[in-house]
C-alpha atoms as a PDB file:
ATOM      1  CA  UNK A   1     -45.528 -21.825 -27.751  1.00  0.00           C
ATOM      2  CA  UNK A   2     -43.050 -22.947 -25.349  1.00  0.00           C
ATOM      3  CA  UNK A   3     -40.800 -20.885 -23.378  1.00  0.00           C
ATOM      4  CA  UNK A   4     -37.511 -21.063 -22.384  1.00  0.00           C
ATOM      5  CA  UNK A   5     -36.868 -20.293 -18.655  1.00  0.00           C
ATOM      6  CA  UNK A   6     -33.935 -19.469 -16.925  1.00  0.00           C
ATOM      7  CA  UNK A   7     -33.211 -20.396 -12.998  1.00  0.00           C
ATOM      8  CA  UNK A   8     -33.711 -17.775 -10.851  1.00  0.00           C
ATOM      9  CA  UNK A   9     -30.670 -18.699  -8.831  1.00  0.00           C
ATOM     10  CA  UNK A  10     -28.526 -17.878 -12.875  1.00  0.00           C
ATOM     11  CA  UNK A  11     -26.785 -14.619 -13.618  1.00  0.00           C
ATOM     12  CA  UNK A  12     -25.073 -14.379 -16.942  1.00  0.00           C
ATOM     13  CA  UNK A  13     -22.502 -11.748 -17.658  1.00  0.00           C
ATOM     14  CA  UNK A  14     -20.400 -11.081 -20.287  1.00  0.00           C
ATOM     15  CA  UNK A  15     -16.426  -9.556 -20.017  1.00  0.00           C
ATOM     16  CA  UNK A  16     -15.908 -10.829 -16.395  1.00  0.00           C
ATOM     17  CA  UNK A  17     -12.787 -10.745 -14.106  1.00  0.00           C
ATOM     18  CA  UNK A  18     -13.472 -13.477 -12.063  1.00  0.00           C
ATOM     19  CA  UNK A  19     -11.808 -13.986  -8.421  1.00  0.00           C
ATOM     20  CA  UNK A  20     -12.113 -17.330  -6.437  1.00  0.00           C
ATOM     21  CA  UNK A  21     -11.881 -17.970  -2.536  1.00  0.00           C
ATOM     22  CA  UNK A  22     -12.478 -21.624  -1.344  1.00  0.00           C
ATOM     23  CA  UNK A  23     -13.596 -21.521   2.172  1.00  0.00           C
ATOM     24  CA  UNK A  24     -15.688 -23.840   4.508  1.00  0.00           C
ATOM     25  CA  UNK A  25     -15.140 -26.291   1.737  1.00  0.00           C
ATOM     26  CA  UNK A  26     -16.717 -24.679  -0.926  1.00  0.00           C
ATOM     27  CA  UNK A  27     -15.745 -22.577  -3.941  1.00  0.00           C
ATOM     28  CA  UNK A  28     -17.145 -18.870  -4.305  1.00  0.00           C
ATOM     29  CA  UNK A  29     -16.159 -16.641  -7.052  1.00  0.00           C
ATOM     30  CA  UNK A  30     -17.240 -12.988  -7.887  1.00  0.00           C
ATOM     31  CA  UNK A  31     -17.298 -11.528 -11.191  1.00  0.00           C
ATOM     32  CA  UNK A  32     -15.514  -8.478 -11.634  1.00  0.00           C
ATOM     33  CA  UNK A  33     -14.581  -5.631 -14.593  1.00  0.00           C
ATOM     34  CA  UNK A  34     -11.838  -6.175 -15.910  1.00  0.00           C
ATOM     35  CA  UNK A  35      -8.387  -4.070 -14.550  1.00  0.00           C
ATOM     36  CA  UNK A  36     -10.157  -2.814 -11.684  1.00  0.00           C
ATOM     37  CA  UNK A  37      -9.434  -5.476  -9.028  1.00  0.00           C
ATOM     38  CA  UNK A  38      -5.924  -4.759  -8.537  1.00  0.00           C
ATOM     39  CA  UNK A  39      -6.807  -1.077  -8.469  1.00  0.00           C
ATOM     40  CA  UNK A  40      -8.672  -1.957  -5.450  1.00  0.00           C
ATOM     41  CA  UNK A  41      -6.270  -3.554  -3.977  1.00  0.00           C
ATOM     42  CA  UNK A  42      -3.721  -0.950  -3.923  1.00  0.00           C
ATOM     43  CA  UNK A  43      -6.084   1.617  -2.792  1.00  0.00           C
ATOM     44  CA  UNK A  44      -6.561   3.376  -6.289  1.00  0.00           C
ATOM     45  CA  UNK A  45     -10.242   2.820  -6.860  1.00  0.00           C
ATOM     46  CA  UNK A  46     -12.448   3.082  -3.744  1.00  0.00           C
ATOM     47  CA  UNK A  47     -15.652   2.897  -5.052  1.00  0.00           C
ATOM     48  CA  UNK A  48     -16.940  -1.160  -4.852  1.00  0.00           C
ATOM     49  CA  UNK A  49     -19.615  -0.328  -7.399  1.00  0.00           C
ATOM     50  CA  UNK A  50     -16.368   0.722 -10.403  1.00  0.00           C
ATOM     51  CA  UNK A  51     -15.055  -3.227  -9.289  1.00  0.00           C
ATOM     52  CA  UNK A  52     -17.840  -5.140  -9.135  1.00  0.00           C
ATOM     53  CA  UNK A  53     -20.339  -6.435 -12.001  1.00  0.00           C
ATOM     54  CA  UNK A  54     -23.074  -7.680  -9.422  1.00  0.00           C
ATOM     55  CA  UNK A  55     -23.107  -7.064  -5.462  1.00  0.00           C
ATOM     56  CA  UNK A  56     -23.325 -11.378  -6.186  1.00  0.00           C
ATOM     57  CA  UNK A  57     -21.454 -14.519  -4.449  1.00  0.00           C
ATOM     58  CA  UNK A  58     -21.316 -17.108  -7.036  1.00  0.00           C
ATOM     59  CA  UNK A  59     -20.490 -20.765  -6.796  1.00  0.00           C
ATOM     60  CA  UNK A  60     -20.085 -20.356 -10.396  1.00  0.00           C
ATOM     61  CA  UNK A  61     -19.514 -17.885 -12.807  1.00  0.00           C
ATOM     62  CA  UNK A  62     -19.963 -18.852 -15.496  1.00  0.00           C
ATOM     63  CA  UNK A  63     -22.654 -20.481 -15.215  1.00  0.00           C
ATOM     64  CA  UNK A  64     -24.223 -18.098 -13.444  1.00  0.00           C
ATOM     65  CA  UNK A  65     -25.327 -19.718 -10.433  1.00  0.00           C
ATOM     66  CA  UNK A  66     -25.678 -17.330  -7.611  1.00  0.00           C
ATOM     67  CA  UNK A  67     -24.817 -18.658  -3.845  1.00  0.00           C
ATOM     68  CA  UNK A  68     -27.277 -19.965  -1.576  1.00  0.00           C
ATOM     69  CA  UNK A  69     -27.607 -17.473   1.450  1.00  0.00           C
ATOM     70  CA  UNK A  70     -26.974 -20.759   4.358  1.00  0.00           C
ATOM     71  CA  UNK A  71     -24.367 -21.859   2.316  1.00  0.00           C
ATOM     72  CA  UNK A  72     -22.805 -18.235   2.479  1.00  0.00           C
ATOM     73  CA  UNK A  73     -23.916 -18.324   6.376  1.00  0.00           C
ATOM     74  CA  UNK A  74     -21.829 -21.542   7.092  1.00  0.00           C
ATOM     75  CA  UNK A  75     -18.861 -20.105   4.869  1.00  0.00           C
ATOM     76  CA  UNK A  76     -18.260 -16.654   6.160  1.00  0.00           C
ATOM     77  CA  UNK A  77     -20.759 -15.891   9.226  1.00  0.00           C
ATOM     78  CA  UNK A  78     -22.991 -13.845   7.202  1.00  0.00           C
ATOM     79  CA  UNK A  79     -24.948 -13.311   4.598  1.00  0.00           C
ATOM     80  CA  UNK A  80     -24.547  -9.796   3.793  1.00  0.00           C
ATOM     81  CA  UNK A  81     -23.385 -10.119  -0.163  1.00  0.00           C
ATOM     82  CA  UNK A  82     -21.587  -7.145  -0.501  1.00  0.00           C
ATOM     83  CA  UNK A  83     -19.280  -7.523   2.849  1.00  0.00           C
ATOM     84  CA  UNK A  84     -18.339 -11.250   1.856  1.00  0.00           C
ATOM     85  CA  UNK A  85     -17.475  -9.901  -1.856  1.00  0.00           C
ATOM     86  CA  UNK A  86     -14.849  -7.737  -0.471  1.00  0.00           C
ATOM     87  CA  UNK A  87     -13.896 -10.422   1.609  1.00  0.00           C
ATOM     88  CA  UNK A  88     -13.025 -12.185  -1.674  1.00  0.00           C
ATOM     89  CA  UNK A  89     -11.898  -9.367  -3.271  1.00  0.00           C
ATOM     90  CA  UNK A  90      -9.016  -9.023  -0.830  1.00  0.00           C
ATOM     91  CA  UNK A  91      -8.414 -12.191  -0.067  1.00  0.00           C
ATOM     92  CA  UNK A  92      -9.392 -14.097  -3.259  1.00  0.00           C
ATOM     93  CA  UNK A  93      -7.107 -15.410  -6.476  1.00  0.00           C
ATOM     94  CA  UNK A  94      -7.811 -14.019  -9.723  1.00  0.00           C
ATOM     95  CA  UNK A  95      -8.684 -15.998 -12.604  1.00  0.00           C
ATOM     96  CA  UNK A  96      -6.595 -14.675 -15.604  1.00  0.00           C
ATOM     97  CA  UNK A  97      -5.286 -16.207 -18.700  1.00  0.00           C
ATOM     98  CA  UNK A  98      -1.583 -17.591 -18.357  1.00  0.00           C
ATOM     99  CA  UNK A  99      -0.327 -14.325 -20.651  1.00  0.00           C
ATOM    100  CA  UNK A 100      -2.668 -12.173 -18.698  1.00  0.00           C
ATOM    101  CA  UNK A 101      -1.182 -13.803 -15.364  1.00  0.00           C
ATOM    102  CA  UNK A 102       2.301 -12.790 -16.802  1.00  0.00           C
ATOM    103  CA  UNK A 103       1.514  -9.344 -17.639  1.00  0.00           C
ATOM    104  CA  UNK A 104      -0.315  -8.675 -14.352  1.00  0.00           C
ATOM    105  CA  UNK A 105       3.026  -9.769 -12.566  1.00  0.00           C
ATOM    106  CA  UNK A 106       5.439  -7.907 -14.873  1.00  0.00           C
ATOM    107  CA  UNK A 107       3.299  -4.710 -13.824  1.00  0.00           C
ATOM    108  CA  UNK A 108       3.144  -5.394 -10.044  1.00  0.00           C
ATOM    109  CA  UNK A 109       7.200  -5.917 -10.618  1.00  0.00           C
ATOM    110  CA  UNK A 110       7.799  -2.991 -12.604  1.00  0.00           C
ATOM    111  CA  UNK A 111       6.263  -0.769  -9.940  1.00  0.00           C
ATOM    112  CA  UNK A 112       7.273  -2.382  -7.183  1.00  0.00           C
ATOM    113  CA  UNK A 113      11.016  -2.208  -8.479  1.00  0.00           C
ATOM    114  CA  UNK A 114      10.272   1.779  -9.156  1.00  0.00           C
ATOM    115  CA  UNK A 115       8.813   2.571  -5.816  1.00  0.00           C
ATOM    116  CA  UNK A 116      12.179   0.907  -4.552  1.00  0.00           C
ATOM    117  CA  UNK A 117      14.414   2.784  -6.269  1.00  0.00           C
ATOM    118  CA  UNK A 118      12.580   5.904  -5.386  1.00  0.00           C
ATOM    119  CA  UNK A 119      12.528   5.354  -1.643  1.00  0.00           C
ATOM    120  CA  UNK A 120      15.610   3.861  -0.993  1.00  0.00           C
ATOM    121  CA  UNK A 121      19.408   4.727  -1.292  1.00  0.00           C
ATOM    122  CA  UNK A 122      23.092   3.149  -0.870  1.00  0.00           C
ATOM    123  CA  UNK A 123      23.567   4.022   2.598  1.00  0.00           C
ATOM    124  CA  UNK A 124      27.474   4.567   1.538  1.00  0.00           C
ATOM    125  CA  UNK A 125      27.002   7.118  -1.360  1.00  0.00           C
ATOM    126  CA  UNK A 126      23.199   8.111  -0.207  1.00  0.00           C
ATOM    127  CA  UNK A 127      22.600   7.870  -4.000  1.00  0.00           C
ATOM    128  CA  UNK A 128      19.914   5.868  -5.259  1.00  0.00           C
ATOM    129  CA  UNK A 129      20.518   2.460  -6.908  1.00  0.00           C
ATOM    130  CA  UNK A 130      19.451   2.116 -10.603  1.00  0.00           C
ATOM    131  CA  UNK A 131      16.677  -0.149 -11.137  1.00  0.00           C
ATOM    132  CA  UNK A 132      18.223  -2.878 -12.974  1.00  0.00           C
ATOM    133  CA  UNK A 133      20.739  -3.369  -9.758  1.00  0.00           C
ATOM    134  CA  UNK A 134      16.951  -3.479  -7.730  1.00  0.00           C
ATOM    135  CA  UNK A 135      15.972  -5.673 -10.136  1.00  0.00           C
ATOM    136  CA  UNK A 136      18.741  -7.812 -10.217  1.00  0.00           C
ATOM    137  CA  UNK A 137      18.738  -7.886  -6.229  1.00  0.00           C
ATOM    138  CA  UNK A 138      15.220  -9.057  -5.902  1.00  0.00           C
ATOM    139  CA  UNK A 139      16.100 -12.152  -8.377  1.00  0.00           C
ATOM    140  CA  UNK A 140      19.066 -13.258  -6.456  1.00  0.00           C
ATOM    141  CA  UNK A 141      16.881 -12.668  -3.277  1.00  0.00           C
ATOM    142  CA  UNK A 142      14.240 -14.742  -4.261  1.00  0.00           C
ATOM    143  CA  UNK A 143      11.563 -12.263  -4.356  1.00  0.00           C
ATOM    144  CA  UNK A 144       8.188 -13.482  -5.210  1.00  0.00           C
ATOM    145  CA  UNK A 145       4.992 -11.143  -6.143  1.00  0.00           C
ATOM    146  CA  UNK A 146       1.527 -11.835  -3.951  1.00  0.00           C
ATOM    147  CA  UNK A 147      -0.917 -11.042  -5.604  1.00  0.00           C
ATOM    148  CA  UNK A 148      -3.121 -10.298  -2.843  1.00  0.00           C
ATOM    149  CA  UNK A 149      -0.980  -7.985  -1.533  1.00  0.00           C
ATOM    150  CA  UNK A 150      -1.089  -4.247  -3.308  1.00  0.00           C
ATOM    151  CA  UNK A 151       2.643  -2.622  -4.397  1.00  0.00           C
ATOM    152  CA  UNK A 152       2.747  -0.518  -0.950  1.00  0.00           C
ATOM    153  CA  UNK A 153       2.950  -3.617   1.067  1.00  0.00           C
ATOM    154  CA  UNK A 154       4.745  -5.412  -1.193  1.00  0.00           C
ATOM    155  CA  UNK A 155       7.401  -2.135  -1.662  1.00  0.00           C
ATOM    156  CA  UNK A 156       8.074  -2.312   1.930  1.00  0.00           C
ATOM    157  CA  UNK A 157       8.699  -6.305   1.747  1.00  0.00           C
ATOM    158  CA  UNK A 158      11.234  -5.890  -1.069  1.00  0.00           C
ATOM    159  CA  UNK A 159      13.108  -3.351   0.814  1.00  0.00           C
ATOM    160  CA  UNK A 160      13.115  -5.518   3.833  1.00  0.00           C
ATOM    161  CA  UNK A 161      14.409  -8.424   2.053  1.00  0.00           C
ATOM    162  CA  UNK A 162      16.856  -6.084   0.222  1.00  0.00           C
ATOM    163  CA  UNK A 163      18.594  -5.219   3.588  1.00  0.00           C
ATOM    164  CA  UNK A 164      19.638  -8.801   4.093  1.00  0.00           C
ATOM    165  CA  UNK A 165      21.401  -9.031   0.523  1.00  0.00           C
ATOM    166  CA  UNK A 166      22.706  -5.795  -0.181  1.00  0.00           C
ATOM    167  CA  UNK A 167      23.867  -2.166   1.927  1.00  0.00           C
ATOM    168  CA  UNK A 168      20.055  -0.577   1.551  1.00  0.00           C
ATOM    169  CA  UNK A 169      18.096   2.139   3.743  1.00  0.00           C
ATOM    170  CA  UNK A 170      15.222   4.397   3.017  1.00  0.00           C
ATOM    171  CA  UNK A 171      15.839   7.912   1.940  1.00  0.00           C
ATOM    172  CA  UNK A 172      15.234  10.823   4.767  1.00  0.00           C
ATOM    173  CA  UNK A 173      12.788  13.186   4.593  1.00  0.00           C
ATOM    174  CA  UNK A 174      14.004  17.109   5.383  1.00  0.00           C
ATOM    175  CA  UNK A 175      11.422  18.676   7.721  1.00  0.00           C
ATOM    176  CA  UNK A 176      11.039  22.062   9.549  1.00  0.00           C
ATOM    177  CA  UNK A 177       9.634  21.937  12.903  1.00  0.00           C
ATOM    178  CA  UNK A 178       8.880  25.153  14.801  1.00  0.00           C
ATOM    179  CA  UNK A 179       6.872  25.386  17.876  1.00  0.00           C
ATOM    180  CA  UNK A 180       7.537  27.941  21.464  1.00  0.00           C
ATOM    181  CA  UNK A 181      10.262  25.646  22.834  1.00  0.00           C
ATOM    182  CA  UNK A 182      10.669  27.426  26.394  1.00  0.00           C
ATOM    183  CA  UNK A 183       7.119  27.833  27.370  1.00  0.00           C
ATOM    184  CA  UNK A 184       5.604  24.105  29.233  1.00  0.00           C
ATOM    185  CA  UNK A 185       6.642  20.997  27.814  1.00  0.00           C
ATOM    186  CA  UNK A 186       8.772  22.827  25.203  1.00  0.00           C
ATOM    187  CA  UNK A 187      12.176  21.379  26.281  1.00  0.00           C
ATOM    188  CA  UNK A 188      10.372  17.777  26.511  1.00  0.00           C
ATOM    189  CA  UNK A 189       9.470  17.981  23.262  1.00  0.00           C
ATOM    190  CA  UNK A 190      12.513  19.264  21.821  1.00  0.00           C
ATOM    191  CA  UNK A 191      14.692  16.274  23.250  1.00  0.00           C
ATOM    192  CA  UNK A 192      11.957  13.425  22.111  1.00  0.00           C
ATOM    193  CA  UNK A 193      12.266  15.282  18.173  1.00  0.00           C
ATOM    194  CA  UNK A 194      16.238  15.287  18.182  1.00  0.00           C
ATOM    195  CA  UNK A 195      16.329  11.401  19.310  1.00  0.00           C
ATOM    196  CA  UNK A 196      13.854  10.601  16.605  1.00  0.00           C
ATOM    197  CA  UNK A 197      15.787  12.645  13.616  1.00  0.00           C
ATOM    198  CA  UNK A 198      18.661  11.022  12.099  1.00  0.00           C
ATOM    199  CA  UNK A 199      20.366  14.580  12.622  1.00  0.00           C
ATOM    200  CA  UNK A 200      19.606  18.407  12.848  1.00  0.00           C
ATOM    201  CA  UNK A 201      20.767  20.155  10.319  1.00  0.00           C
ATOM    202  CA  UNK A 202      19.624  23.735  11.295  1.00  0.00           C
ATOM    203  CA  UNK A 203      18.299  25.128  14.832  1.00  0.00           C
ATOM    204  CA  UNK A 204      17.011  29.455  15.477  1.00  0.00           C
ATOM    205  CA  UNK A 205      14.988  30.790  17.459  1.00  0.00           C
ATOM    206  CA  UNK A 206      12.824  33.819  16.903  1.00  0.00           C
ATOM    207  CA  UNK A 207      11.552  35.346  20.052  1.00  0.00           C
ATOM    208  CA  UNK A 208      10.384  31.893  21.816  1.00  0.00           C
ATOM    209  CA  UNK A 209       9.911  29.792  18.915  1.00  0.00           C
ATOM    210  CA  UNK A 210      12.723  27.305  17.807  1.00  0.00           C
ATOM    211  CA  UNK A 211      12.836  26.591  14.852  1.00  0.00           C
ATOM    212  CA  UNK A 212      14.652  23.098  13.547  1.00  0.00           C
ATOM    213  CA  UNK A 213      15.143  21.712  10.287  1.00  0.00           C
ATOM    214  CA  UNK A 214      15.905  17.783  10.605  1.00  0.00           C
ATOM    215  CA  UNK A 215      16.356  14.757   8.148  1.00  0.00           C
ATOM    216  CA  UNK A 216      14.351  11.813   9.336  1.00  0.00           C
ATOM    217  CA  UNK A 217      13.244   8.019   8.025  1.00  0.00           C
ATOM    218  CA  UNK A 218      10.176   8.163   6.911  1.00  0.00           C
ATOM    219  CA  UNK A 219       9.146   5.882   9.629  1.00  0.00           C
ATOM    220  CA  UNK A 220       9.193   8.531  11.670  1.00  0.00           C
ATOM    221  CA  UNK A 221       7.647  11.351  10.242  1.00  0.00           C
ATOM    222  CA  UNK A 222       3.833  10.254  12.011  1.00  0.00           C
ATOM    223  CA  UNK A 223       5.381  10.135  15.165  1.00  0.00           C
ATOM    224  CA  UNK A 224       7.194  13.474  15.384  1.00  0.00           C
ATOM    225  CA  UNK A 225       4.134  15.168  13.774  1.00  0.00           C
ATOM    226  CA  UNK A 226       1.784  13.793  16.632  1.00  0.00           C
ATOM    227  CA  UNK A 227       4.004  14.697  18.963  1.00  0.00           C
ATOM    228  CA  UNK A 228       4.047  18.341  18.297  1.00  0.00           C
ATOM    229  CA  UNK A 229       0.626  18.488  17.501  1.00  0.00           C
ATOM    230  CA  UNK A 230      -0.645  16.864  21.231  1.00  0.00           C
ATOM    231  CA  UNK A 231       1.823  19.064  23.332  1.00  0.00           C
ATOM    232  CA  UNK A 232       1.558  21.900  21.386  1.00  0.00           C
ATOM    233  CA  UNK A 233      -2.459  21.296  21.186  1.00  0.00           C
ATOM    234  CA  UNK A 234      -2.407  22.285  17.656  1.00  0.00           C
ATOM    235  CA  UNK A 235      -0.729  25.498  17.619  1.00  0.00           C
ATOM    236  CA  UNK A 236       3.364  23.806  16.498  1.00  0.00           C
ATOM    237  CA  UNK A 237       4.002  23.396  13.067  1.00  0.00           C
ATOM    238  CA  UNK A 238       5.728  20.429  10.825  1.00  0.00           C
ATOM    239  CA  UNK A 239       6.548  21.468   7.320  1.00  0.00           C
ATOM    240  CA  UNK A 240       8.191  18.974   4.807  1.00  0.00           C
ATOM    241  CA  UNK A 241      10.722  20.499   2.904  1.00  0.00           C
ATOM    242  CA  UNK A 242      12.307  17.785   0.510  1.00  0.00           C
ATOM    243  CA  UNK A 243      11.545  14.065  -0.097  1.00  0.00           C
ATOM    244  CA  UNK A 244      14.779  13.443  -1.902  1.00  0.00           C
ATOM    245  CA  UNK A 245      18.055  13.052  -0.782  1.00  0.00           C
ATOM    246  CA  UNK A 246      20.681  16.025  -1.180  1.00  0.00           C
ATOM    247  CA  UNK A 247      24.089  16.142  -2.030  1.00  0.00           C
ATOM    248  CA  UNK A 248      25.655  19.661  -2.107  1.00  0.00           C
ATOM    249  CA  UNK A 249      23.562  21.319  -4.990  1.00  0.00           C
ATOM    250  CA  UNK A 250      22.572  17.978  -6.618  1.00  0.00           C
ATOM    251  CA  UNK A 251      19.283  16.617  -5.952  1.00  0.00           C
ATOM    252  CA  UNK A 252      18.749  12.774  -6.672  1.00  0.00           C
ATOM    253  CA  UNK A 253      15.411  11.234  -6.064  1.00  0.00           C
END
């Protein structure tokens, strides 16, 4: 009876998201479930083993034929398999359908769009913009989606670009910063936190702690809170207070 034998450099899978990466010359591809690649792009999914079908470097897919390890030394510098498919992971194109293509960008827009209008306001009216004037923005602008690029990055790309087309800043964050202001490097510290806020919209003290309550970018918020942690050595305190922007008793997002 004969038998039928299959290569032992052949994988075959079934329900693959395939992503590509030429390099050195050559094509690789990894084979994927399906959804989860741009969930590991933008830092949702973690775990390598939820993305990937087979810790694998292809030449081929669908056929199944696996890499050769000096053809993956010559490509990438190494051979370790599961390094070089995050490589492609991150770096790679995925294979989709034309409709699938289209849906995949009309998601990363959506929430790209979304984060937008929840980070940003008119600097005039420090209201936020509706999304369809984001929307609309980004068109005129010439805004293009990479998909390599997860909607963080690509957030902070659109907003850049926004500033060049339309009056746009990022919404301040309210925080409360208390630490013992008249003891060491107290004053120091006081003077580097009130250049960095935008303004100070409340200042006590209590005994020999000050107390301030500032709106800030964003941008800054890492900053201030290393500061008073390393002079303070732990013992200041930042508390964020609001996200949103405020206007008299109305809170807008």
């Amino acid at each position: 009876m004969s038998k039928i034998f299959t290569p032992t450099n052949q994988i075959r899978l079934t329900n693959v998201a395939v992503v590509r990466l030429k390099k050195g010359g050559k094509r690789f591809e990894i084979a994927c479930y399906k959804n989860k690649v741009l969930s590991w792009r933008s830092n949702v999914e973690k775990d390598i083993d939820e993305v990937l079908q087979t810790h694998t470097v292809f030449t081929n897919v669908s056929k199944g034929q696996a890499a050769k390890k000096d053809e993956l030394q010559k490509a990438f510098g190494k051979t370790d398999e599961t390094e070089i498919c995050k490589e492609i992971l991150m770096k790679g194109e995925l294979q989709v359908s034309e409709k699938e293509r289209q849906s995949v960008h009309d998601t990363q827009l959506n929430g790209i769009i979304n984060s937008v209008a929840a980070l940003c306001v008119n600097p005039e009216t420090r209201r936020p913009y509706p999304t369809t004037i984001i929307e609309k923005s980004l068109k005129e602008a010439h805004f293009s989606i990479k998909p390599n690029r997860n909607t963080k990055q690509q957030t902070l790309d659109a907003i850049k670009l926004l500033k060049d087309h339309m009056p746009i800043e990022r919404s301040r964050m309210k925080l409360r910063v208390s630490f013992a202001a008249k003891k060491d490097n107290g004053p120091k510290l006081k003077e580097a936190i009130v250049k960095l806020a935008a303004s100070v919209e409340h200042e006590e003290w209590d005994e020999s702690t000050l107390h301030m309550t500032l709106l800030i970018d964003p941008g800054n918020y890492r900053t201030i809170d290393e500061l008073v942690r390393n002079d303070t050595k732990g013992k200041g305190l930042v508390e964020l207070l609001e996200l949103k922007e405020v206007i008299e008793t109305e809170e807008i997002f």
